[in-house]
C-alpha atoms as a PDB file:
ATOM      1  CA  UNK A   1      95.064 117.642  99.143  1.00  0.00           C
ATOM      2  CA  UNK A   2      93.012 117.049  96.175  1.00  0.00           C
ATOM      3  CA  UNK A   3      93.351 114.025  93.293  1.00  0.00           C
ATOM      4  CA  UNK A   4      95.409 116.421  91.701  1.00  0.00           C
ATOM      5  CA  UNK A   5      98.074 117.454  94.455  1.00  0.00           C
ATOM      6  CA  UNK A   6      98.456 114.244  96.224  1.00  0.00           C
ATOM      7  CA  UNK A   7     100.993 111.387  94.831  1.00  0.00           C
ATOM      8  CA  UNK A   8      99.349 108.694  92.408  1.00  0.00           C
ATOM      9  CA  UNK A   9      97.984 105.325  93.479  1.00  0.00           C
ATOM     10  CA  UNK A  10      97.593 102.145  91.684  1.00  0.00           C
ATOM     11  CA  UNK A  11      94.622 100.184  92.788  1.00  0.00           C
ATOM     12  CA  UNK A  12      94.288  96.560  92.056  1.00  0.00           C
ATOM     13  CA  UNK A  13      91.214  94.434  91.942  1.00  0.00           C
ATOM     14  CA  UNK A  14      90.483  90.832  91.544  1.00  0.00           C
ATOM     15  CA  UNK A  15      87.347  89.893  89.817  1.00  0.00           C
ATOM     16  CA  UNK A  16      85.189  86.509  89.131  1.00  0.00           C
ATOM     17  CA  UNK A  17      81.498  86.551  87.979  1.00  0.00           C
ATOM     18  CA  UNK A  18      81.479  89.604  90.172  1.00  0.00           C
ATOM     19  CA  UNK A  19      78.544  90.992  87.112  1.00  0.00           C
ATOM     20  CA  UNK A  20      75.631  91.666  90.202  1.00  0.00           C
ATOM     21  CA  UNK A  21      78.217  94.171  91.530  1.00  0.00           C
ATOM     22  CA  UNK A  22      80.991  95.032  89.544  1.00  0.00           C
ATOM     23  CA  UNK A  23      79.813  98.563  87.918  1.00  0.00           C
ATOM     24  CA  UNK A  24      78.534 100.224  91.158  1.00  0.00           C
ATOM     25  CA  UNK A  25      82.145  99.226  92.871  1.00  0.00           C
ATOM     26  CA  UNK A  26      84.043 100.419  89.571  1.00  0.00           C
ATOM     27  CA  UNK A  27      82.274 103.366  89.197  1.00  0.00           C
ATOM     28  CA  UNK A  28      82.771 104.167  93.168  1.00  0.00           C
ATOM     29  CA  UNK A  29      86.588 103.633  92.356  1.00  0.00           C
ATOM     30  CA  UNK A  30      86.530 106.005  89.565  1.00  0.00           C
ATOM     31  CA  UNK A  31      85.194 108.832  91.020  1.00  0.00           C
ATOM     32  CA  UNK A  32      88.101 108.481  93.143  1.00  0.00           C
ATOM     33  CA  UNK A  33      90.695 108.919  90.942  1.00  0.00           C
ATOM     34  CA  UNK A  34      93.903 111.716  89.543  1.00  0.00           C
ATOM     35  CA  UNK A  35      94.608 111.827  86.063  1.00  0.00           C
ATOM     36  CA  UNK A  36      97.864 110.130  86.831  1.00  0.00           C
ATOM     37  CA  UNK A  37      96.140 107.348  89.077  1.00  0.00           C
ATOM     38  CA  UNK A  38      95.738 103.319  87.500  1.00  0.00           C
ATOM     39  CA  UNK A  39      93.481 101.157  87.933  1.00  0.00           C
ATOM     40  CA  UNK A  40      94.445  97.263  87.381  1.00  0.00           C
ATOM     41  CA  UNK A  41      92.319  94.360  87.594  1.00  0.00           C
ATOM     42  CA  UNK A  42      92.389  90.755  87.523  1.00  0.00           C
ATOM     43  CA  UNK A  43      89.806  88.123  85.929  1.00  0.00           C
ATOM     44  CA  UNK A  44      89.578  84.597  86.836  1.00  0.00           C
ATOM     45  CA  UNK A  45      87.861  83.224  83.659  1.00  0.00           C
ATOM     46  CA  UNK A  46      84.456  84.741  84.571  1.00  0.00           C
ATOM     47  CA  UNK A  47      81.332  83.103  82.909  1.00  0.00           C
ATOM     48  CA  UNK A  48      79.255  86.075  83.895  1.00  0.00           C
ATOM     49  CA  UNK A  49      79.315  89.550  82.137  1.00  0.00           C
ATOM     50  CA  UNK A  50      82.051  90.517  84.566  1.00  0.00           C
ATOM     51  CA  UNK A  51      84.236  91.240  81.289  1.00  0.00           C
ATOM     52  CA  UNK A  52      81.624  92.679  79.055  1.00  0.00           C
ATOM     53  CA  UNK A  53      80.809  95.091  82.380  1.00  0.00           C
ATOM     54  CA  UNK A  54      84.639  96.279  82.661  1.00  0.00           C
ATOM     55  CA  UNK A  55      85.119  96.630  78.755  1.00  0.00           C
ATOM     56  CA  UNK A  56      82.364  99.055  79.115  1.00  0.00           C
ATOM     57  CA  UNK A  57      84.727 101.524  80.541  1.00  0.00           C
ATOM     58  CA  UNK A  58      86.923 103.144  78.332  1.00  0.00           C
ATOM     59  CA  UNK A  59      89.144 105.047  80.514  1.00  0.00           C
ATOM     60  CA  UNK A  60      93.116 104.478  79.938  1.00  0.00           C
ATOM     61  CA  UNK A  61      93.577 104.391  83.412  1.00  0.00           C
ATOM     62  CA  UNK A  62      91.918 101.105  84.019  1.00  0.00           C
ATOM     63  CA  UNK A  63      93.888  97.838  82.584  1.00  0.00           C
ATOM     64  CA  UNK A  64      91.943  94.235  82.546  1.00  0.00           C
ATOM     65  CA  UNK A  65      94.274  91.210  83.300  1.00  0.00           C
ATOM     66  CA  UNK A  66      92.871  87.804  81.906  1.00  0.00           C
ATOM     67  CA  UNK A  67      95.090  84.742  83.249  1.00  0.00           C
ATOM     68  CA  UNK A  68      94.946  81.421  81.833  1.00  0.00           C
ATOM     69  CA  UNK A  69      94.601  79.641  85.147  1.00  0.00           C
ATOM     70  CA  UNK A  70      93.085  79.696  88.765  1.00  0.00           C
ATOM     71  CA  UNK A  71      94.970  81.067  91.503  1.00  0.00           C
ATOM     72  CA  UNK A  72      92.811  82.107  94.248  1.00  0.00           C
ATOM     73  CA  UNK A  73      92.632  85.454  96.151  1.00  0.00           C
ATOM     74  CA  UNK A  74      96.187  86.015  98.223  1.00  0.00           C
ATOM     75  CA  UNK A  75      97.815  85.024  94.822  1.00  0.00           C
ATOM     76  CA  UNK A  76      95.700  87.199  92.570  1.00  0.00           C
ATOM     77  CA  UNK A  77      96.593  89.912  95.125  1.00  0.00           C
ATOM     78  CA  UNK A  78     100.440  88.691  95.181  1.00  0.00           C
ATOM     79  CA  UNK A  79     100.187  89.360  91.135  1.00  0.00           C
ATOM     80  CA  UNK A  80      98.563  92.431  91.384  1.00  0.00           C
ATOM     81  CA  UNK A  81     100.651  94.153  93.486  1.00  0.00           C
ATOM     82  CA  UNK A  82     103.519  93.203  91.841  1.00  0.00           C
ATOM     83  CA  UNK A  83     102.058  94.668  88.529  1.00  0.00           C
ATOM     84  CA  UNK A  84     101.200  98.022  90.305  1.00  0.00           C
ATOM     85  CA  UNK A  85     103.375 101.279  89.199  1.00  0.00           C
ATOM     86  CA  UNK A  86     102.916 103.776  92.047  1.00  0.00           C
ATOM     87  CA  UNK A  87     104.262 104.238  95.301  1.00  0.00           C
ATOM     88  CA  UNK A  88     100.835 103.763  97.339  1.00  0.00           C
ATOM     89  CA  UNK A  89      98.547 100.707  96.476  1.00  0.00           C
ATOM     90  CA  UNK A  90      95.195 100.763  97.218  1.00  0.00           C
ATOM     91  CA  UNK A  91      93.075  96.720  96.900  1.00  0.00           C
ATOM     92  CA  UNK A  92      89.857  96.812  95.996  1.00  0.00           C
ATOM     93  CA  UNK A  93      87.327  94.296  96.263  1.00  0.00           C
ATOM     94  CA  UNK A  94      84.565  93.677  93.313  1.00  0.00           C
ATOM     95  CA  UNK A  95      81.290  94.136  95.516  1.00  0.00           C
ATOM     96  CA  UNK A  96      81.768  97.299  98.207  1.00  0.00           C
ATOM     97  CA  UNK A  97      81.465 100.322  96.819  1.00  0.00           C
ATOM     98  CA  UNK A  98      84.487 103.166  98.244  1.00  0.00           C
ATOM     99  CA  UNK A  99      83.107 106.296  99.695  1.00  0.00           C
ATOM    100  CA  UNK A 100      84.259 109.872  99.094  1.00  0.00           C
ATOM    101  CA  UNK A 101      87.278 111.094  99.849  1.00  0.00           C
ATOM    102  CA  UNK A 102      88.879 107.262 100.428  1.00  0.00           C
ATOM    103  CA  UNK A 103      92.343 107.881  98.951  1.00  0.00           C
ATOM    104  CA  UNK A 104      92.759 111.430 100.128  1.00  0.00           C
ATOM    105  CA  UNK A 105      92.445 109.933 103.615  1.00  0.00           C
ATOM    106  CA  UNK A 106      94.170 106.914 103.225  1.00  0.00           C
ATOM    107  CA  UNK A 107      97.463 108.735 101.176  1.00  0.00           C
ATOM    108  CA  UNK A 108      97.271 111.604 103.892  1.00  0.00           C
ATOM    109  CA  UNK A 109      97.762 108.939 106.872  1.00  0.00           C
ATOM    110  CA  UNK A 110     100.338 107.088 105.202  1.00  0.00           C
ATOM    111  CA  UNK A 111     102.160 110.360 104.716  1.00  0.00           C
ATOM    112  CA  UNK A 112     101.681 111.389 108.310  1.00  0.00           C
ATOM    113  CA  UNK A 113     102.611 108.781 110.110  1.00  0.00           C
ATOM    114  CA  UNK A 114     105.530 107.320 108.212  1.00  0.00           C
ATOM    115  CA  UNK A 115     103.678 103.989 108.585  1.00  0.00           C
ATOM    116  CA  UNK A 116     104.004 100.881 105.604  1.00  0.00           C
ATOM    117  CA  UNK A 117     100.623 100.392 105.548  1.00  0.00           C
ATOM    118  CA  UNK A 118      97.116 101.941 106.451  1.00  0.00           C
ATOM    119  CA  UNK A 119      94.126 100.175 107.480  1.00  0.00           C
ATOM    120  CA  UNK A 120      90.723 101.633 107.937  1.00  0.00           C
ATOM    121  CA  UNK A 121      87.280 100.538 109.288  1.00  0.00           C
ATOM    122  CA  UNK A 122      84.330 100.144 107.094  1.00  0.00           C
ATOM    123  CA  UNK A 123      80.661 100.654 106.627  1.00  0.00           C
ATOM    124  CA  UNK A 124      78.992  96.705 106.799  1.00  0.00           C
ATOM    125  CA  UNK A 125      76.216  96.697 104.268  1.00  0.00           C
ATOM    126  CA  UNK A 126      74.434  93.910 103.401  1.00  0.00           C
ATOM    127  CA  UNK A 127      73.649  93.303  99.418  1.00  0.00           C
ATOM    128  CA  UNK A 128      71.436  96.022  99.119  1.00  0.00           C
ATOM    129  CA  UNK A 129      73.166  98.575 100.683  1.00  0.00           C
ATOM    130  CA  UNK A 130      71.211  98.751 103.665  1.00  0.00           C
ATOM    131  CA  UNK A 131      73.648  99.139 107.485  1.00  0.00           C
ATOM    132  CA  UNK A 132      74.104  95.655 108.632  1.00  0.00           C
ATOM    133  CA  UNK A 133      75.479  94.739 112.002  1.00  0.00           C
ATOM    134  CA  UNK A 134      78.977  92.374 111.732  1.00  0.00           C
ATOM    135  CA  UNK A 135      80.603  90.510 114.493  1.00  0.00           C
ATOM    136  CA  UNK A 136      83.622  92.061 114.728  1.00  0.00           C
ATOM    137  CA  UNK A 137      85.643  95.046 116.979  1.00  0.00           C
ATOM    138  CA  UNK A 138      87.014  97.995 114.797  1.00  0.00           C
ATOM    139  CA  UNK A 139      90.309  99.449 114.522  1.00  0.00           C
ATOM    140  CA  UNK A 140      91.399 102.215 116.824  1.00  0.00           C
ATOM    141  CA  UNK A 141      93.945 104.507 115.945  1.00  0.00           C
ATOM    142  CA  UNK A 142      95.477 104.331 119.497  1.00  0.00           C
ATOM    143  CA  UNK A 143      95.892 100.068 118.496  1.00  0.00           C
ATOM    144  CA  UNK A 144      97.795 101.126 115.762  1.00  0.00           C
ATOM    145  CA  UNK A 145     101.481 100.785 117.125  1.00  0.00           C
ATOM    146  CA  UNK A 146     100.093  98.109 119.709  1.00  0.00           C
ATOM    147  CA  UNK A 147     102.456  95.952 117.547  1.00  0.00           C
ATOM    148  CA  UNK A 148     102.145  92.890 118.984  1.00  0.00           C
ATOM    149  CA  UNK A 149      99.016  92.729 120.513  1.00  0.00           C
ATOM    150  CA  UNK A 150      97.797  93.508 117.195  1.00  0.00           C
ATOM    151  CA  UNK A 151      99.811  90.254 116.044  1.00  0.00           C
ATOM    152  CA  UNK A 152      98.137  88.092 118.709  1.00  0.00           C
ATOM    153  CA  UNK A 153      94.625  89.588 117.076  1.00  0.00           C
ATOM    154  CA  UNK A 154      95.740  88.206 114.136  1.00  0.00           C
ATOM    155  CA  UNK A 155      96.294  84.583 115.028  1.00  0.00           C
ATOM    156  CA  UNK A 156      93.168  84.587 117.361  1.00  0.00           C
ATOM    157  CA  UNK A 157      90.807  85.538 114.519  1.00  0.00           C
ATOM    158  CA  UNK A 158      89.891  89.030 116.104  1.00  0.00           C
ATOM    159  CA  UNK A 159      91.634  91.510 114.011  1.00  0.00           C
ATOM    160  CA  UNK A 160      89.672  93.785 111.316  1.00  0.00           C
ATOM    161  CA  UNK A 161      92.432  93.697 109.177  1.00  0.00           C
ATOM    162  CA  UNK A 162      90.466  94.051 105.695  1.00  0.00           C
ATOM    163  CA  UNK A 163      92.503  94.377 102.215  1.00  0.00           C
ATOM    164  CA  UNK A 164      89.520  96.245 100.704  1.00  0.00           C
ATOM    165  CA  UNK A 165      90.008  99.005 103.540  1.00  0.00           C
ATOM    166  CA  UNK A 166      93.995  98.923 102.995  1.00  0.00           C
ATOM    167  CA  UNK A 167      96.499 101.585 101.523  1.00  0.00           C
ATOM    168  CA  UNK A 168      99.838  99.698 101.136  1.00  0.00           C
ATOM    169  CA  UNK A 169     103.327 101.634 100.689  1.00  0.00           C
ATOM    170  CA  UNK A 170     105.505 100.131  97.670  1.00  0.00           C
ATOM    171  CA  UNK A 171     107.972 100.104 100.017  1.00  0.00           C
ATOM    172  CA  UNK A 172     105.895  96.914 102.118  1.00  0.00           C
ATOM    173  CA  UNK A 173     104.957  95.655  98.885  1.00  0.00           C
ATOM    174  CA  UNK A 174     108.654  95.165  97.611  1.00  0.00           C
ATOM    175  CA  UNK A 175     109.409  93.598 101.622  1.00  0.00           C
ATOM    176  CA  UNK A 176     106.582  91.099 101.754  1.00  0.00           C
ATOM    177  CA  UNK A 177     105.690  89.667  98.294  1.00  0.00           C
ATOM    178  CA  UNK A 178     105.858  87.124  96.869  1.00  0.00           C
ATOM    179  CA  UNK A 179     102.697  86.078  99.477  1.00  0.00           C
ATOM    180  CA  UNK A 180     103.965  82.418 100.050  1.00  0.00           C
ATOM    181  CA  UNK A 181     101.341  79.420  98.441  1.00  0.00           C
ATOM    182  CA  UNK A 182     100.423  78.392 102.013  1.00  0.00           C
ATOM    183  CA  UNK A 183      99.606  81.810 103.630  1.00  0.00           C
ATOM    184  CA  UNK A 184      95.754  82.116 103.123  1.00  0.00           C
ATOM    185  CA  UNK A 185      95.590  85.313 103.129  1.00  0.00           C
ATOM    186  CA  UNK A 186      97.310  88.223 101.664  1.00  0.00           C
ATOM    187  CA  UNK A 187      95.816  90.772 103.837  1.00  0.00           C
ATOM    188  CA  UNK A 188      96.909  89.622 106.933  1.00  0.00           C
ATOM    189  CA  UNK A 189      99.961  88.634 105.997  1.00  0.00           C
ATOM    190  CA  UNK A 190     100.499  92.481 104.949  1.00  0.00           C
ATOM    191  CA  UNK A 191      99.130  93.295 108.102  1.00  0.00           C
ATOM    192  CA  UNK A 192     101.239  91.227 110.147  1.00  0.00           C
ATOM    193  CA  UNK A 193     103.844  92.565 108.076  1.00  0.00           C
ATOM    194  CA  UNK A 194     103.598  96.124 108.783  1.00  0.00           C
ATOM    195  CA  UNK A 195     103.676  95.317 112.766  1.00  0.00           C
ATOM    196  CA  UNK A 196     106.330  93.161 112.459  1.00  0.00           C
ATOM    197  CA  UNK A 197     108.068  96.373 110.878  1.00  0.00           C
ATOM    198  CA  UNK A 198     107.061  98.570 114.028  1.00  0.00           C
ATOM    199  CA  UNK A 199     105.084 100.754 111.458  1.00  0.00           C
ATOM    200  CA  UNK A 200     101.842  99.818 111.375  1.00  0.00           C
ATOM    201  CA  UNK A 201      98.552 102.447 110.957  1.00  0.00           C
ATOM    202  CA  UNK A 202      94.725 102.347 112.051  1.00  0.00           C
ATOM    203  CA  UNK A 203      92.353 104.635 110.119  1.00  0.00           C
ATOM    204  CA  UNK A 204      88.899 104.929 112.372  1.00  0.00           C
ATOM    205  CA  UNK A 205      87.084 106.823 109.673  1.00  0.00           C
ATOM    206  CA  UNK A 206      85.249 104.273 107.361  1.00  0.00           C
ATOM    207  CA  UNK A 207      86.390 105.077 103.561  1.00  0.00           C
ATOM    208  CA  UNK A 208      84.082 101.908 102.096  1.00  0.00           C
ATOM    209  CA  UNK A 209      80.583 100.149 102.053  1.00  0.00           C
ATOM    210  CA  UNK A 210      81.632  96.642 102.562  1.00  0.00           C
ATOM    211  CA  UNK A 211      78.709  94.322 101.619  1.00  0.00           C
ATOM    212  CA  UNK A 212      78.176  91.290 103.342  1.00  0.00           C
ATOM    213  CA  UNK A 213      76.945  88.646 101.091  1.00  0.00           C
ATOM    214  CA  UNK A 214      76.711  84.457 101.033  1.00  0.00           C
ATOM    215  CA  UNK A 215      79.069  84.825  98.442  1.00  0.00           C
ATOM    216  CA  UNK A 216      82.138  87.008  99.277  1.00  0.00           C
ATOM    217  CA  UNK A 217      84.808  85.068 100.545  1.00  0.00           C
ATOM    218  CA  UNK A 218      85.635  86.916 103.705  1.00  0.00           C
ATOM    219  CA  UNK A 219      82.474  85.794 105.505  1.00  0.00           C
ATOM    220  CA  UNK A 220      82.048  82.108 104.766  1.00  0.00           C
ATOM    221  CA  UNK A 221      82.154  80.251 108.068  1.00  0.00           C
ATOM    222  CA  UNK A 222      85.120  77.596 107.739  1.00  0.00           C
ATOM    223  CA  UNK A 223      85.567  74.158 110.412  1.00  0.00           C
ATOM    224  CA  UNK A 224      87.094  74.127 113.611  1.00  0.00           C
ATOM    225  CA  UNK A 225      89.992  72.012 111.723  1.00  0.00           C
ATOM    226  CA  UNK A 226      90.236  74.692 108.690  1.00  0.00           C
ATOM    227  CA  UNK A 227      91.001  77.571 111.626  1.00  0.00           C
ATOM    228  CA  UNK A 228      93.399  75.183 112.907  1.00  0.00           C
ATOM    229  CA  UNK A 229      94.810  74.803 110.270  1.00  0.00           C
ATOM    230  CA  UNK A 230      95.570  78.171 109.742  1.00  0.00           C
ATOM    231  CA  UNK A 231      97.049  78.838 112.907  1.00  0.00           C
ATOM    232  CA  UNK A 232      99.535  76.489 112.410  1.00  0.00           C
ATOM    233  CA  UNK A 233      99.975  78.624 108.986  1.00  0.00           C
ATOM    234  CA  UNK A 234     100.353  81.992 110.928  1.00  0.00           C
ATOM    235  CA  UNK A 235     103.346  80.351 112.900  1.00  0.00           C
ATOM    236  CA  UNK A 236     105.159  79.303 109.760  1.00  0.00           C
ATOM    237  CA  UNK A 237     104.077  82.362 108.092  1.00  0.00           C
ATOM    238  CA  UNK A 238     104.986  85.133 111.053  1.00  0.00           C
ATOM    239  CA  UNK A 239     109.213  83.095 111.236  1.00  0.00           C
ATOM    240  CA  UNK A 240     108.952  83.363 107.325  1.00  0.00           C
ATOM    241  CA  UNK A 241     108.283  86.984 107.233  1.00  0.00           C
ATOM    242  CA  UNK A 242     110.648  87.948 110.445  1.00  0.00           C
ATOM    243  CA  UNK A 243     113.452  86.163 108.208  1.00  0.00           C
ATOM    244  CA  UNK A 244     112.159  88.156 105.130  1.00  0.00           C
ATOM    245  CA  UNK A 245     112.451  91.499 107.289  1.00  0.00           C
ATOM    246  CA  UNK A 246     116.073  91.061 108.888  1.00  0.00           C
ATOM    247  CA  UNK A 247     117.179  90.327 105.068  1.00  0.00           C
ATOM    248  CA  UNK A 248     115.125  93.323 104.058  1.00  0.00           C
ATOM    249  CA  UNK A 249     117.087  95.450 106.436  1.00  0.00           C
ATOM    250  CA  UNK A 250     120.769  93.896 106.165  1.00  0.00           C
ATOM    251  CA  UNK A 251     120.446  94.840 102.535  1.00  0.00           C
ATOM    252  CA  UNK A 252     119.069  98.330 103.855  1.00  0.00           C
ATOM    253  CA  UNK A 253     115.643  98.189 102.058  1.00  0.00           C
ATOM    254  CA  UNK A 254     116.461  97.447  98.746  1.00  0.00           C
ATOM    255  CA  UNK A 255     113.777  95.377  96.931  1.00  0.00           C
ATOM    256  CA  UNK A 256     114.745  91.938  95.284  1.00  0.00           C
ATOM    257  CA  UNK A 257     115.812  91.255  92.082  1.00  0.00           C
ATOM    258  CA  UNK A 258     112.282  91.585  89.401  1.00  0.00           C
ATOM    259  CA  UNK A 259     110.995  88.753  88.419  1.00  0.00           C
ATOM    260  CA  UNK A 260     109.289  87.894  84.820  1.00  0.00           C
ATOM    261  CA  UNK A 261     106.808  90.446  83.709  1.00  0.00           C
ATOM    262  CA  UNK A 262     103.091  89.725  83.103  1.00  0.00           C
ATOM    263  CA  UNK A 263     100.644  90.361  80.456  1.00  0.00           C
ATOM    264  CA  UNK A 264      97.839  91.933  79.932  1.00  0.00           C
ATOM    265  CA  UNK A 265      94.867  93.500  78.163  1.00  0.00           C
ATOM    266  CA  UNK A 266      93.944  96.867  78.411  1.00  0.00           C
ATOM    267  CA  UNK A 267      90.117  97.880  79.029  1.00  0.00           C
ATOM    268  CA  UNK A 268      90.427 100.256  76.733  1.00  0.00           C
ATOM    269  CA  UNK A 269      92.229  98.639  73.741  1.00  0.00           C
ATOM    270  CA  UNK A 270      91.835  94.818  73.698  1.00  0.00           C
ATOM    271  CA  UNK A 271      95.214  94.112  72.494  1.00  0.00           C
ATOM    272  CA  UNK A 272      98.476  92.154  74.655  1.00  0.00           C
ATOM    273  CA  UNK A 273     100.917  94.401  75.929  1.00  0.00           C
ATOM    274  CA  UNK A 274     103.368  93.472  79.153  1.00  0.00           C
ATOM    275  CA  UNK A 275     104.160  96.035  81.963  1.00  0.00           C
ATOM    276  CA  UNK A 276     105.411  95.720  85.735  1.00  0.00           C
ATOM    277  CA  UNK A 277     107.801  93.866  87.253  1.00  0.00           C
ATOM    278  CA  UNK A 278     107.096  91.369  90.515  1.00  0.00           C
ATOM    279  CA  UNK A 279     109.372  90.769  92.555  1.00  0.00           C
ATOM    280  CA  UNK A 280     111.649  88.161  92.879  1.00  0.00           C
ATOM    281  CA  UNK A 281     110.185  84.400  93.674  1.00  0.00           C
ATOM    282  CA  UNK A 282     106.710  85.290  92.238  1.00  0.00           C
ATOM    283  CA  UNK A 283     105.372  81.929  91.283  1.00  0.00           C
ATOM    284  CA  UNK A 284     103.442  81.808  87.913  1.00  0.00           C
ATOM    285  CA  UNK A 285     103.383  85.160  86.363  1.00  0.00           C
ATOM    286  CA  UNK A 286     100.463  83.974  84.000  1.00  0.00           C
ATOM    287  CA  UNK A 287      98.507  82.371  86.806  1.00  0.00           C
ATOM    288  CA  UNK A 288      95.162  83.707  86.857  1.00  0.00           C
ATOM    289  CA  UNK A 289      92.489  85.800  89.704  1.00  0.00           C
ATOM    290  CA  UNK A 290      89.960  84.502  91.977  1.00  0.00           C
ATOM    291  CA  UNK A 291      87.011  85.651  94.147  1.00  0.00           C
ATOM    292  CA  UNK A 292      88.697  88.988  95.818  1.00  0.00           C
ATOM    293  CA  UNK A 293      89.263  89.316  99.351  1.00  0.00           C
ATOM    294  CA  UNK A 294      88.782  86.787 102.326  1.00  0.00           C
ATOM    295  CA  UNK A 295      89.436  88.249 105.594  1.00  0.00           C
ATOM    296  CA  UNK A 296      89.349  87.296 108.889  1.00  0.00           C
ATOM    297  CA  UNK A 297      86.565  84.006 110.361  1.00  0.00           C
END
């Protein structure tokens, strides 16, 4: 399977004054791609050269979002998803940089084992690329239908459920967004998603660099009553999305009713054009990115 054989992908990013970074990630995600591959990202009102960087690529495939207010990350993702044309979404963060051969592996798994979404382990770096060490187990592909001991991972903290290393089926993406305003994270609520759904993939083979920074979201130490806080958010957020899945399947799959469409500027043309439809209940179409990715504690 080649970027020419497999099926396309749409990968979404979410960017703010990501400038130190951007253009070794972008270019990473570029070598990646089929002619029939898009690339979509989403600015947060960057006061950096974050823009200037992305309008220096002029490759149709890549499309800039700019939106008028702040959102944060699991509703920058919510948007981006929803905007995203092809059947297999791949996130991206602004500061790791993808290694060869990502999608390849990442399509391949989600075509062999039937799953809704594939996770994969990563490379830690720290800002200058050098291996770093980072407190947390990887994913084994024997774990990956270890449905709900994977769930418990979840709401203790422990799970290396990354969006940056994800591949996500259109088919999860029309069951679990909108991401609700309370869930903190759109990553694991995918991920508790997919093993709610029974179908649920591990990837052991790294496919990024993921740098660990002061500055990237996923890594910033948070209080003993922020983490309890979002425990009491997994419980809400694990009956919302069982309700979400017996609906999904009563109505045998079929995705919600599309919501308004969004706008956006191209990177290579700077005029307004509108394109994708999010699902139904997507608050704010217009609403605007934040710092990509947060992760686990």
């Amino acid at each position: 399977m080649t970027s020419r054989t497999r099926v396309p992908v749409s990968v979404c990013m979410a960017t703010y004054n990501g400038a130190l970074y951007l253009r070794e990630q972008l270019t990473s995600i570029v070598e990646e791609l089929g002619p029939d591959d898009e690339v979509i990202v989403l600015d947060d009102g960057s006061s950096d050269a974050t823009l200037d960087i992305l309008g220096e690529y002029r490759d149709p495939r890549i499309t800039v979002l700019e939106n008028p207010s702040r959102l944060g990350p699991a509703q920058t993702f919510n948007r981006a998803m929803s905007l995203a044309r092809h059947d297999v979404i791949l996130l991206a963060d602004q500061d790791d940089v993808w290694l060869p051969g990502r999608v390849t592996a990442l399509v391949q798994e989600l075509d062999a084992t039937g799953a809704l979404l594939v996770s994969s382990n990563s490379i830690f770096v720290d800002s200058d690329l050098n291996p770093t060490s980072f407190p947390m187990p990887p994913l084994e592909e024997a774990s990956s239908s270890h449905n709900v001991r994977n769930i418990v991972r979840i709401f203790a903290g422990r799970a290396c459920y990354y969006g940056c290393t994800m591949a996500v089926s259109a088919e999860l993406r029309n069951m679990a967004l909108p991401v609700p305003r309370y869930a903190e994270s759109h990553d694991l609520w995918l991920a508790m998603a997919a093993n709610l759904c029974g179908r649920n993939a591990h990837l052991e083979e790294p496919t990024i660099k993921r740098r660990i920074h002061g500055t990237n979201a996923s890594v910033i130490n948070r209080p003993l009553w922020r983490k309890l806080l979002a425990r009491l958010k997994f419980g809400t957020g694990m009956m919302h999305l069982m309700l979400r899945i017996s609906r999904w399947r009563w109505f045998g799959g079929a995705s919600a009713a599309a919501g308004p469409r969004g706008r956006h500027r191209s990177a290579h043309h700077p005029s307004i054009s509108t394109k994708g439809a999010p699902p139904s209940g997507l608050d704010d179409p217009h609403a605007r990115s934040s710092d990509p990715g947060r992760g686990n504690e």
